[in-house]
PDB file of N, CA and C in Angstrom:
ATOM      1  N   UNK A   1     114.138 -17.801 -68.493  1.00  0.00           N
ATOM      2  CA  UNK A   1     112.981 -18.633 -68.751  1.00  0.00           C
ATOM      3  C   UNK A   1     112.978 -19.814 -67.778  1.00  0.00           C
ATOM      4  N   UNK A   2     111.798 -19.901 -67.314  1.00  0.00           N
ATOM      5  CA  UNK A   2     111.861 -21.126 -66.241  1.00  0.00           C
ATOM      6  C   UNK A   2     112.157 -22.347 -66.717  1.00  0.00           C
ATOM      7  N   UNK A   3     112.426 -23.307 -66.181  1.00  0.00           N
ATOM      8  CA  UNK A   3     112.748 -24.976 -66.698  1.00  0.00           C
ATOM      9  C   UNK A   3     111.025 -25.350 -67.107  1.00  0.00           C
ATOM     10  N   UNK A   4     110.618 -25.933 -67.816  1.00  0.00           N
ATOM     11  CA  UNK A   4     109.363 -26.419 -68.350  1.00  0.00           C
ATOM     12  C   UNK A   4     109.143 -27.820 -67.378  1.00  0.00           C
ATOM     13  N   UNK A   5     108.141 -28.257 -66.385  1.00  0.00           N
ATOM     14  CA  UNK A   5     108.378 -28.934 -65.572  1.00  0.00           C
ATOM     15  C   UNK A   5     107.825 -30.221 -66.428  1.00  0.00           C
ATOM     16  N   UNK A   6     107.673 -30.265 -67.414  1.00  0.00           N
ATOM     17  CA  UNK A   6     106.922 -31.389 -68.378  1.00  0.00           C
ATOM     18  C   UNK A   6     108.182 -32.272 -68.658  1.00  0.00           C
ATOM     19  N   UNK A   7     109.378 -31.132 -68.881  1.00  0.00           N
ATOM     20  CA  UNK A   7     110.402 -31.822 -69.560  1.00  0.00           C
ATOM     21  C   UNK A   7     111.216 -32.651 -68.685  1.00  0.00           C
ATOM     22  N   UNK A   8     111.153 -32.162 -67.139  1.00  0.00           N
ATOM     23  CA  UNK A   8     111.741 -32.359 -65.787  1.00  0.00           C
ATOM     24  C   UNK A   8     111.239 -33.478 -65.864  1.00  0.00           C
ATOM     25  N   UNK A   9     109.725 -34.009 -65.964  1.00  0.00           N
ATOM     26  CA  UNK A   9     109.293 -35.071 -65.593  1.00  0.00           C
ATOM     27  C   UNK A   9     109.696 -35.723 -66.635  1.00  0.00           C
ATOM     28  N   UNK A  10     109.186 -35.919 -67.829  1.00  0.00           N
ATOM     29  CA  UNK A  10     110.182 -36.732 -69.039  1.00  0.00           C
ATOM     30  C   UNK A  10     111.526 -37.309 -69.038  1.00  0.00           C
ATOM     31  N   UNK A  11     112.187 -36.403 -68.561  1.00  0.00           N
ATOM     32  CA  UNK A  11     113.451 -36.615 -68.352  1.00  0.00           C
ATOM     33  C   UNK A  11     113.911 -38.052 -67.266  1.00  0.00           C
ATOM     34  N   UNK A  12     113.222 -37.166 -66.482  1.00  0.00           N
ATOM     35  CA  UNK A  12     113.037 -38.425 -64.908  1.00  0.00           C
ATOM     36  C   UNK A  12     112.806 -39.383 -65.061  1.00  0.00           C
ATOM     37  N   UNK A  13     111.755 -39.601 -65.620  1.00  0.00           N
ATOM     38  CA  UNK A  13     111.020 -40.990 -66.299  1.00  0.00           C
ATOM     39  C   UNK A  13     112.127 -41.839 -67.676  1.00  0.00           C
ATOM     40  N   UNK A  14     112.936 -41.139 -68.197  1.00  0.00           N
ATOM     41  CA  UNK A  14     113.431 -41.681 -69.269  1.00  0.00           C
ATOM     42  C   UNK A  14     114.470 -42.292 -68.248  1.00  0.00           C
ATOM     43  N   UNK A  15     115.300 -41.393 -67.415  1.00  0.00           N
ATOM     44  CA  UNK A  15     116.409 -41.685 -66.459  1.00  0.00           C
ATOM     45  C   UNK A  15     115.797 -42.840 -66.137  1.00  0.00           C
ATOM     46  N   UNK A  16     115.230 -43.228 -65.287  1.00  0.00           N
ATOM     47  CA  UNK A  16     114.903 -43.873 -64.312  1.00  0.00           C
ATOM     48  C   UNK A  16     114.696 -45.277 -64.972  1.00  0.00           C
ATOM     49  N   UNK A  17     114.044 -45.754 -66.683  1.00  0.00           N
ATOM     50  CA  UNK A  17     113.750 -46.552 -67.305  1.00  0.00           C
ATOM     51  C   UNK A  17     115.108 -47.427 -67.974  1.00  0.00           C
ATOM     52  N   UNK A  18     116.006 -46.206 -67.916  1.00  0.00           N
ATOM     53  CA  UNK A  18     117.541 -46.826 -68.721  1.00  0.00           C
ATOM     54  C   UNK A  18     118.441 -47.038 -67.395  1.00  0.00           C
ATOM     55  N   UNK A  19     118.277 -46.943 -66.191  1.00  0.00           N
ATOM     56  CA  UNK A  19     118.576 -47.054 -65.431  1.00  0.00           C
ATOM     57  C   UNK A  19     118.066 -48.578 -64.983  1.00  0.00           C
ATOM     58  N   UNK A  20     117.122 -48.758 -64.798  1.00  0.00           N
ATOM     59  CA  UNK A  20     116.469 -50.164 -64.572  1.00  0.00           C
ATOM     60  C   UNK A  20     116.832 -51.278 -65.635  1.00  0.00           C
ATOM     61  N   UNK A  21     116.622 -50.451 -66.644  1.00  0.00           N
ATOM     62  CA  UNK A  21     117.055 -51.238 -68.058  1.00  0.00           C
ATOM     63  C   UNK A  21     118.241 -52.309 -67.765  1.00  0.00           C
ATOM     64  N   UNK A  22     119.113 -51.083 -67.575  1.00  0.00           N
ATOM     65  CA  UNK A  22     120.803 -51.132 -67.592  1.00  0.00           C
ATOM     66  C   UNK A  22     121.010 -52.590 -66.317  1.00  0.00           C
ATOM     67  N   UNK A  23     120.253 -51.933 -64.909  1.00  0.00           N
ATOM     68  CA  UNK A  23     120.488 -53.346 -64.067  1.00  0.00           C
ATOM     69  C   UNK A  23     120.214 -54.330 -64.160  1.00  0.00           C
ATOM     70  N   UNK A  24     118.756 -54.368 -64.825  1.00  0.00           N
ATOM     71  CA  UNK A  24     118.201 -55.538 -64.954  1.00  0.00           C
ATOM     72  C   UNK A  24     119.185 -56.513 -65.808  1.00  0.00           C
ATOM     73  N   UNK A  25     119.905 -56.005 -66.898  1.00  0.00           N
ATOM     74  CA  UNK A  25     120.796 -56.754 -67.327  1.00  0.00           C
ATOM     75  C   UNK A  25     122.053 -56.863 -67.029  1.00  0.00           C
ATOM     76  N   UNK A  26     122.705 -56.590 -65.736  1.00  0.00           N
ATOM     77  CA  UNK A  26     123.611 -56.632 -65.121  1.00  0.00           C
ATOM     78  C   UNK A  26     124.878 -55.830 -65.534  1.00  0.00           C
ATOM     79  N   UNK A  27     124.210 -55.034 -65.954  1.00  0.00           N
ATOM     80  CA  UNK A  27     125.459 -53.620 -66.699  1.00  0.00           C
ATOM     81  C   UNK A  27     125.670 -53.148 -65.412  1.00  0.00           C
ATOM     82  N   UNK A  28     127.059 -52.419 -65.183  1.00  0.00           N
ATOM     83  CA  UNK A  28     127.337 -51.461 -64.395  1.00  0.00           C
ATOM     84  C   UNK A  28     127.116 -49.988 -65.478  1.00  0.00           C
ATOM     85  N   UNK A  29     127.077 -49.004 -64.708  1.00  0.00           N
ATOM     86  CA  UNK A  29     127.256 -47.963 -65.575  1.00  0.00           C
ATOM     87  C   UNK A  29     128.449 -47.606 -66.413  1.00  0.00           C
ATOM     88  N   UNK A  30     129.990 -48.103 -66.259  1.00  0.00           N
ATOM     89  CA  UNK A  30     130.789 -47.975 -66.827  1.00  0.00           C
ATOM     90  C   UNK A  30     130.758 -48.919 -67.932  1.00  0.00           C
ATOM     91  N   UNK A  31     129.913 -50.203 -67.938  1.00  0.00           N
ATOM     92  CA  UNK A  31     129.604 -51.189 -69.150  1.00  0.00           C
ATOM     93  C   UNK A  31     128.866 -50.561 -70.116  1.00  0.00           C
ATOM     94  N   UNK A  32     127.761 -49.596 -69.409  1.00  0.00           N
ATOM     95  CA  UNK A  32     126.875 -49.162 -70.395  1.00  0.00           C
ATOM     96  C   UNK A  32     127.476 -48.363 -71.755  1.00  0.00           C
ATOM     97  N   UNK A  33     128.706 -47.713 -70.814  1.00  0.00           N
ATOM     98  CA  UNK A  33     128.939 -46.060 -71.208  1.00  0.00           C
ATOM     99  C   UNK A  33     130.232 -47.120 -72.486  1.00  0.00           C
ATOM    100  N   UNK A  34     131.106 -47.344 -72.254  1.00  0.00           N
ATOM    101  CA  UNK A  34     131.551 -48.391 -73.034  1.00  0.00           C
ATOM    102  C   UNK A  34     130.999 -48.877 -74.142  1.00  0.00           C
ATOM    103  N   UNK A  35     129.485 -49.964 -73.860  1.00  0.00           N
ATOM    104  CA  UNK A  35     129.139 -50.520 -75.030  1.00  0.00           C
ATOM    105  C   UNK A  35     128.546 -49.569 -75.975  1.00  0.00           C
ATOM    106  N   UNK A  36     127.836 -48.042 -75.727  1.00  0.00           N
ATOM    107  CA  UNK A  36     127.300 -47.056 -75.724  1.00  0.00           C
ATOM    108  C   UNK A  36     128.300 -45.923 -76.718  1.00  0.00           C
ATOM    109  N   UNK A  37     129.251 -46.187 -76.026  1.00  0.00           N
ATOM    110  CA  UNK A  37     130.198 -44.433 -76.899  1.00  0.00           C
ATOM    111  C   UNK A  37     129.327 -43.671 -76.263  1.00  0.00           C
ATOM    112  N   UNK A  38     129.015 -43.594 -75.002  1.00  0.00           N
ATOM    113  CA  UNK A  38     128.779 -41.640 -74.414  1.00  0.00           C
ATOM    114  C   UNK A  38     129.027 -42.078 -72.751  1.00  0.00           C
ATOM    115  N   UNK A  39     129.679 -40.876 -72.769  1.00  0.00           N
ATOM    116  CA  UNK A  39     130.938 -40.709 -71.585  1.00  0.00           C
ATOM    117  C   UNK A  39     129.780 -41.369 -70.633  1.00  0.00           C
ATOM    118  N   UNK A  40     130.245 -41.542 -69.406  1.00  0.00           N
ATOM    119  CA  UNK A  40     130.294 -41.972 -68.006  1.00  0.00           C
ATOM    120  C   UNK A  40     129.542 -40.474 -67.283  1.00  0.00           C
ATOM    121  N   UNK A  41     129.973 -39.576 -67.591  1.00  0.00           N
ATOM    122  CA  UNK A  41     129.210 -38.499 -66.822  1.00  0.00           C
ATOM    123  C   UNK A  41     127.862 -38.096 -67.279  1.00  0.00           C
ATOM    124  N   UNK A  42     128.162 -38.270 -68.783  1.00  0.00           N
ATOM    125  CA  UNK A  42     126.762 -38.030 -69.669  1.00  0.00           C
ATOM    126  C   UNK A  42     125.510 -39.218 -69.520  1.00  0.00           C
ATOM    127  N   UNK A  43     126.094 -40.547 -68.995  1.00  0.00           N
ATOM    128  CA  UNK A  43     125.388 -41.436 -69.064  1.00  0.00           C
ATOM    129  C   UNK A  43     124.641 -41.198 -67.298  1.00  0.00           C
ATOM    130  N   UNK A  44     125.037 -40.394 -66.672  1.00  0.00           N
ATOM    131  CA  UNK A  44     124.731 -40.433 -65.119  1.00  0.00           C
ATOM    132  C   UNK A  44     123.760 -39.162 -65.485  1.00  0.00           C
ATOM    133  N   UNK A  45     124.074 -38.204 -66.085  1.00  0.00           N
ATOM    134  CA  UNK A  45     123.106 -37.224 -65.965  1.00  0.00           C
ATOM    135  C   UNK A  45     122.213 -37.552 -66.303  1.00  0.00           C
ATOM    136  N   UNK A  46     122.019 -38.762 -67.519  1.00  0.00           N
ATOM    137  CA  UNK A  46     120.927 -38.898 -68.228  1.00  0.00           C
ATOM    138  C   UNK A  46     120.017 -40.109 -66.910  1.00  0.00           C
ATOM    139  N   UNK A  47     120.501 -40.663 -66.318  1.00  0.00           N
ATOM    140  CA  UNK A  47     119.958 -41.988 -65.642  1.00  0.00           C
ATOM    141  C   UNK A  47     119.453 -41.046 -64.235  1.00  0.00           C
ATOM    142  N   UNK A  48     120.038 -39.651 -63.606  1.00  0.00           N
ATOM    143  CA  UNK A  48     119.318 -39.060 -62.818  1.00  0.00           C
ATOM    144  C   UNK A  48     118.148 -38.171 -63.656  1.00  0.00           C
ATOM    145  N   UNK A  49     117.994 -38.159 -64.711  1.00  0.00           N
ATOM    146  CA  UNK A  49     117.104 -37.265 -65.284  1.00  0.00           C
ATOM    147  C   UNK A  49     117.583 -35.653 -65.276  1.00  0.00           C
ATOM    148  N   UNK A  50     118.738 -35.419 -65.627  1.00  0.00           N
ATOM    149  CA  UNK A  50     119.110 -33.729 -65.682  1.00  0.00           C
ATOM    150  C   UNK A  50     119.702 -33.502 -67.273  1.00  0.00           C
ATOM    151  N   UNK A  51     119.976 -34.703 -67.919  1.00  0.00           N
ATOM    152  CA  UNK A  51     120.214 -33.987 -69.206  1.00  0.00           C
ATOM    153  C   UNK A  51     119.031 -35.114 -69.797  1.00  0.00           C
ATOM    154  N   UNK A  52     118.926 -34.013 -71.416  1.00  0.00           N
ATOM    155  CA  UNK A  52     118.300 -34.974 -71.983  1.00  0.00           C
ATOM    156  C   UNK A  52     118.850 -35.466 -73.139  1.00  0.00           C
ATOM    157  N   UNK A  53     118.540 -36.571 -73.752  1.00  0.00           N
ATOM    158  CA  UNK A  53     119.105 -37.178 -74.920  1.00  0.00           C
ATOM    159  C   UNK A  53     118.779 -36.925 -76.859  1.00  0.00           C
ATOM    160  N   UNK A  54     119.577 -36.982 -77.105  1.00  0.00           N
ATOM    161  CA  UNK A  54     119.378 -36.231 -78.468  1.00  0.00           C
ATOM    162  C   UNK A  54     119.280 -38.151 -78.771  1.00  0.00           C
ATOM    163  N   UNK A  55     118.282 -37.894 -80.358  1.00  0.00           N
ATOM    164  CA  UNK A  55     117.961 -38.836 -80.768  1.00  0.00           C
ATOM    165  C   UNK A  55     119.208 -39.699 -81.051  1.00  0.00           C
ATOM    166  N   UNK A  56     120.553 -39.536 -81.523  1.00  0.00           N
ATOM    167  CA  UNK A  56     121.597 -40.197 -81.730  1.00  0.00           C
ATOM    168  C   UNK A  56     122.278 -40.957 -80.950  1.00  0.00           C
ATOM    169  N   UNK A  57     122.087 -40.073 -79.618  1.00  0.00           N
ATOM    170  CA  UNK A  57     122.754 -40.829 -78.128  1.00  0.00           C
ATOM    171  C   UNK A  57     121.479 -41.763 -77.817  1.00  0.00           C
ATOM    172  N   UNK A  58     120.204 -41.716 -77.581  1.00  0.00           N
ATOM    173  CA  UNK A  58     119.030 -42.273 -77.691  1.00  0.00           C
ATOM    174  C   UNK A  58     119.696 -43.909 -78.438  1.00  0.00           C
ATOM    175  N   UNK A  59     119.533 -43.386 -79.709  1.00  0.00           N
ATOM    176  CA  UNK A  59     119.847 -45.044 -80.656  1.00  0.00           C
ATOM    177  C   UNK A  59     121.462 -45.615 -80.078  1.00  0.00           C
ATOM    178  N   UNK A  60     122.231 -44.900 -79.705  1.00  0.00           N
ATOM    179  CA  UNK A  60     123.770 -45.709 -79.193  1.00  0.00           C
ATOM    180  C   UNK A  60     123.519 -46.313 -77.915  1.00  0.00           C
ATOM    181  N   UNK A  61     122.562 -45.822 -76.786  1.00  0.00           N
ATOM    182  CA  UNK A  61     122.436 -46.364 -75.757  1.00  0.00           C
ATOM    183  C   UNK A  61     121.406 -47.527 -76.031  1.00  0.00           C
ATOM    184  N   UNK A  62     120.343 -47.246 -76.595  1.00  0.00           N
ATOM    185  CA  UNK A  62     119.534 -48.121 -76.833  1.00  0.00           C
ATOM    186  C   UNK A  62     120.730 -49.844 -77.596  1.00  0.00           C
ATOM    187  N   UNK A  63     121.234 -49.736 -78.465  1.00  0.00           N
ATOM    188  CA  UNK A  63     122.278 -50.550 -78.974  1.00  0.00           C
ATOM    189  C   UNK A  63     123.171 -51.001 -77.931  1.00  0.00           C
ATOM    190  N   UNK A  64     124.065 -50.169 -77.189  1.00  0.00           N
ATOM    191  CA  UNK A  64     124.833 -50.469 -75.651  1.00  0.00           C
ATOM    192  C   UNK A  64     124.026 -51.745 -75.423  1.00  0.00           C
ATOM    193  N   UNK A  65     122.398 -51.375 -74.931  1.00  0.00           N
ATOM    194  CA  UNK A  65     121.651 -52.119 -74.281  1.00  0.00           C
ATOM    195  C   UNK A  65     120.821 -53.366 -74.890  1.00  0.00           C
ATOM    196  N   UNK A  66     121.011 -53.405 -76.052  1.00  0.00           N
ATOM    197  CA  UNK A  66     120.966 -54.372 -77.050  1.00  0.00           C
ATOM    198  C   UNK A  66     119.298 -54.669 -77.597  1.00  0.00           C
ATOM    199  N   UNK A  67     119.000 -53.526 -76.998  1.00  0.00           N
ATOM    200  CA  UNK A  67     117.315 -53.441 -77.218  1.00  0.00           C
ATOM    201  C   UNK A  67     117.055 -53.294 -79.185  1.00  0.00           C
ATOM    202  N   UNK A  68     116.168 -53.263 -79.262  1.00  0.00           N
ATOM    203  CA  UNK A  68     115.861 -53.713 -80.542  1.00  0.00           C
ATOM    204  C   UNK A  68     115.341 -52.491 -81.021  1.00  0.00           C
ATOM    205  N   UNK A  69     114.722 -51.464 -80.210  1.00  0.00           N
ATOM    206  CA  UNK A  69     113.776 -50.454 -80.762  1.00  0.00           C
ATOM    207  C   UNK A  69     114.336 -49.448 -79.896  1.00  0.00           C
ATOM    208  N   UNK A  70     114.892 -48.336 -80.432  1.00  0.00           N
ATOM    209  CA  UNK A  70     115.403 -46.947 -79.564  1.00  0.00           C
ATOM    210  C   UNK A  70     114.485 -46.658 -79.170  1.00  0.00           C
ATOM    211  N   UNK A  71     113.507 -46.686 -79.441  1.00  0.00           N
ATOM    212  CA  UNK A  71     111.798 -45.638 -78.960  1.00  0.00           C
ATOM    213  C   UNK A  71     111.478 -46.395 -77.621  1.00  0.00           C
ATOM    214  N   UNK A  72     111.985 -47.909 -77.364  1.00  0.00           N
ATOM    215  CA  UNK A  72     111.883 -48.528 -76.212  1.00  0.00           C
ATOM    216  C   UNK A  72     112.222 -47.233 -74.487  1.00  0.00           C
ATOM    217  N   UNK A  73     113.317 -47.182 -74.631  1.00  0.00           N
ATOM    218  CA  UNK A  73     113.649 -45.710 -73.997  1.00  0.00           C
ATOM    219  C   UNK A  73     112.720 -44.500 -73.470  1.00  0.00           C
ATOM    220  N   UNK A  74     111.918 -44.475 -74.319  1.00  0.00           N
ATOM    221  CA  UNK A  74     111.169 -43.512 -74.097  1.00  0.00           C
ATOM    222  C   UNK A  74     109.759 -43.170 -74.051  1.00  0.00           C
ATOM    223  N   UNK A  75     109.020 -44.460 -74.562  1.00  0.00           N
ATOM    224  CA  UNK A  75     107.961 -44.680 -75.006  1.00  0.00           C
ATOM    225  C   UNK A  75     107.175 -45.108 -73.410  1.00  0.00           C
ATOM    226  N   UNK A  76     107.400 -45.284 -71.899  1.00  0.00           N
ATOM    227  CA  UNK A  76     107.108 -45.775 -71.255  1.00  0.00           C
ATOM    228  C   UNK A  76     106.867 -44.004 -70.495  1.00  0.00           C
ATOM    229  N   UNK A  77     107.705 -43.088 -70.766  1.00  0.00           N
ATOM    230  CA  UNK A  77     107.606 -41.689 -70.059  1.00  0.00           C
ATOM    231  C   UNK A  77     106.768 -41.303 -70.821  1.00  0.00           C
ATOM    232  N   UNK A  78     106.915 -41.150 -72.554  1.00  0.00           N
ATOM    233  CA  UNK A  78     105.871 -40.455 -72.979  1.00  0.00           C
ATOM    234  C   UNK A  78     104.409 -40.704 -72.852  1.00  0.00           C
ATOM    235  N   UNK A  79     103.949 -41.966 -72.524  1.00  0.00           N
ATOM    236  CA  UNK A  79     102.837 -42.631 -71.884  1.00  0.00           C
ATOM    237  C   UNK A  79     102.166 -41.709 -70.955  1.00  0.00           C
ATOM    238  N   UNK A  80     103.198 -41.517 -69.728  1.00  0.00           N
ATOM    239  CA  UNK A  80     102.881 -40.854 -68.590  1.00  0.00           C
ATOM    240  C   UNK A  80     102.807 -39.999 -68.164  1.00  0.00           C
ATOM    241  N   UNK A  81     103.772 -38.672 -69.113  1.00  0.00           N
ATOM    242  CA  UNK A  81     103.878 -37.992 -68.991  1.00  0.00           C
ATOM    243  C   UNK A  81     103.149 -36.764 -70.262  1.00  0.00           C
ATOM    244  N   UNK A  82     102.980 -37.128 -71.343  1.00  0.00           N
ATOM    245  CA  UNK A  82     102.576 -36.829 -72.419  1.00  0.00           C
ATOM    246  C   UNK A  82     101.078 -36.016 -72.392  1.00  0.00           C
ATOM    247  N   UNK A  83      99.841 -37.385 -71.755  1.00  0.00           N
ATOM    248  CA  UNK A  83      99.044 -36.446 -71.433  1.00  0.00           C
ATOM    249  C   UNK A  83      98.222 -35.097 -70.958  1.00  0.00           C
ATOM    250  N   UNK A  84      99.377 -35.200 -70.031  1.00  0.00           N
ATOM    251  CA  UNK A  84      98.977 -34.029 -68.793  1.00  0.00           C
ATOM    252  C   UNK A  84      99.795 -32.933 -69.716  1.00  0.00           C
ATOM    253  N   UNK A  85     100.514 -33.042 -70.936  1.00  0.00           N
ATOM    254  CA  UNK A  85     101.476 -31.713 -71.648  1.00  0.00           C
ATOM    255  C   UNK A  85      99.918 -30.641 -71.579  1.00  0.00           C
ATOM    256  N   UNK A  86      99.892 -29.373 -72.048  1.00  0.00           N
ATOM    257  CA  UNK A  86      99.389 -28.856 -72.190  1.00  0.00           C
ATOM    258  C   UNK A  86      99.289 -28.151 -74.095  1.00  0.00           C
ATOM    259  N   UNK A  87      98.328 -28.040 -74.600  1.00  0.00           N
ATOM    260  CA  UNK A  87      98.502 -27.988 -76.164  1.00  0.00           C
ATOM    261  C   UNK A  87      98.365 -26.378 -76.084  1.00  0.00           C
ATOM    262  N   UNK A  88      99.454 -26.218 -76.995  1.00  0.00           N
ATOM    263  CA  UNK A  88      99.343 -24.749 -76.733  1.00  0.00           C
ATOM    264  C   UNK A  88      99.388 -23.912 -78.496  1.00  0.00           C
ATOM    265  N   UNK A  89      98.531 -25.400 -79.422  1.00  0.00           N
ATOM    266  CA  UNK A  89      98.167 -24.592 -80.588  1.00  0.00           C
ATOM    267  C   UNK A  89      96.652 -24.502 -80.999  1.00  0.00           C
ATOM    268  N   UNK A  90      95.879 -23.485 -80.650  1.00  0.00           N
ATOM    269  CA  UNK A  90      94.208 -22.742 -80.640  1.00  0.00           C
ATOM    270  C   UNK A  90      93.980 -23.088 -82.325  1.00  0.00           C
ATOM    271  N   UNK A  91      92.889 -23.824 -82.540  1.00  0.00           N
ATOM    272  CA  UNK A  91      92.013 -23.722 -83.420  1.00  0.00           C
ATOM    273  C   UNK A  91      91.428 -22.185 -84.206  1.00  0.00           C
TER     274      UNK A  91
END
């Protein structure tokens, strides 16, 4: 089954947001993964956009990062990316 390129982009967009996140507050990635509880490799896949995050790692990173709302994370991709999904349940 092919990769779903919706999720590729989601992904990217989530990476890229906890990634900025993370500098803007002067985390290194080994601070993140630390304040976080999820490994150092898991935290890189997720910040290039190749894995994605289960809601649990979602709320521990979000906490790492001391943000207030886990949905913060994600709510800036689903914006952008959400629309263009395609609905694939017929009336």
């Amino acid at each position: 089954m092919a990769t779903d390129p919706h999720k590729k982009q989601l992904n990217s967009h989530i990476g890229k947001y906890v990634r900025s996140i993370r500098q803007k507050k002067g985390l290194s990635r080994e601070d993140l993964a630390g304040a976080s509880n999820v490994s150092l490799t898991h935290l890189g896949n997720i910040e290039r956009g190749t894995a994605s995050m289960t809601p649990y790692t979602q709320a521990k990173i979000a906490k790492g990062l001391k943000l207030t709302n886990p949905n913060e994370l994600t709510a800036e991709a689903f914006e952008k990316v959400y629309p263009s999904m395609p609905t694939y349940i017929s009336d």
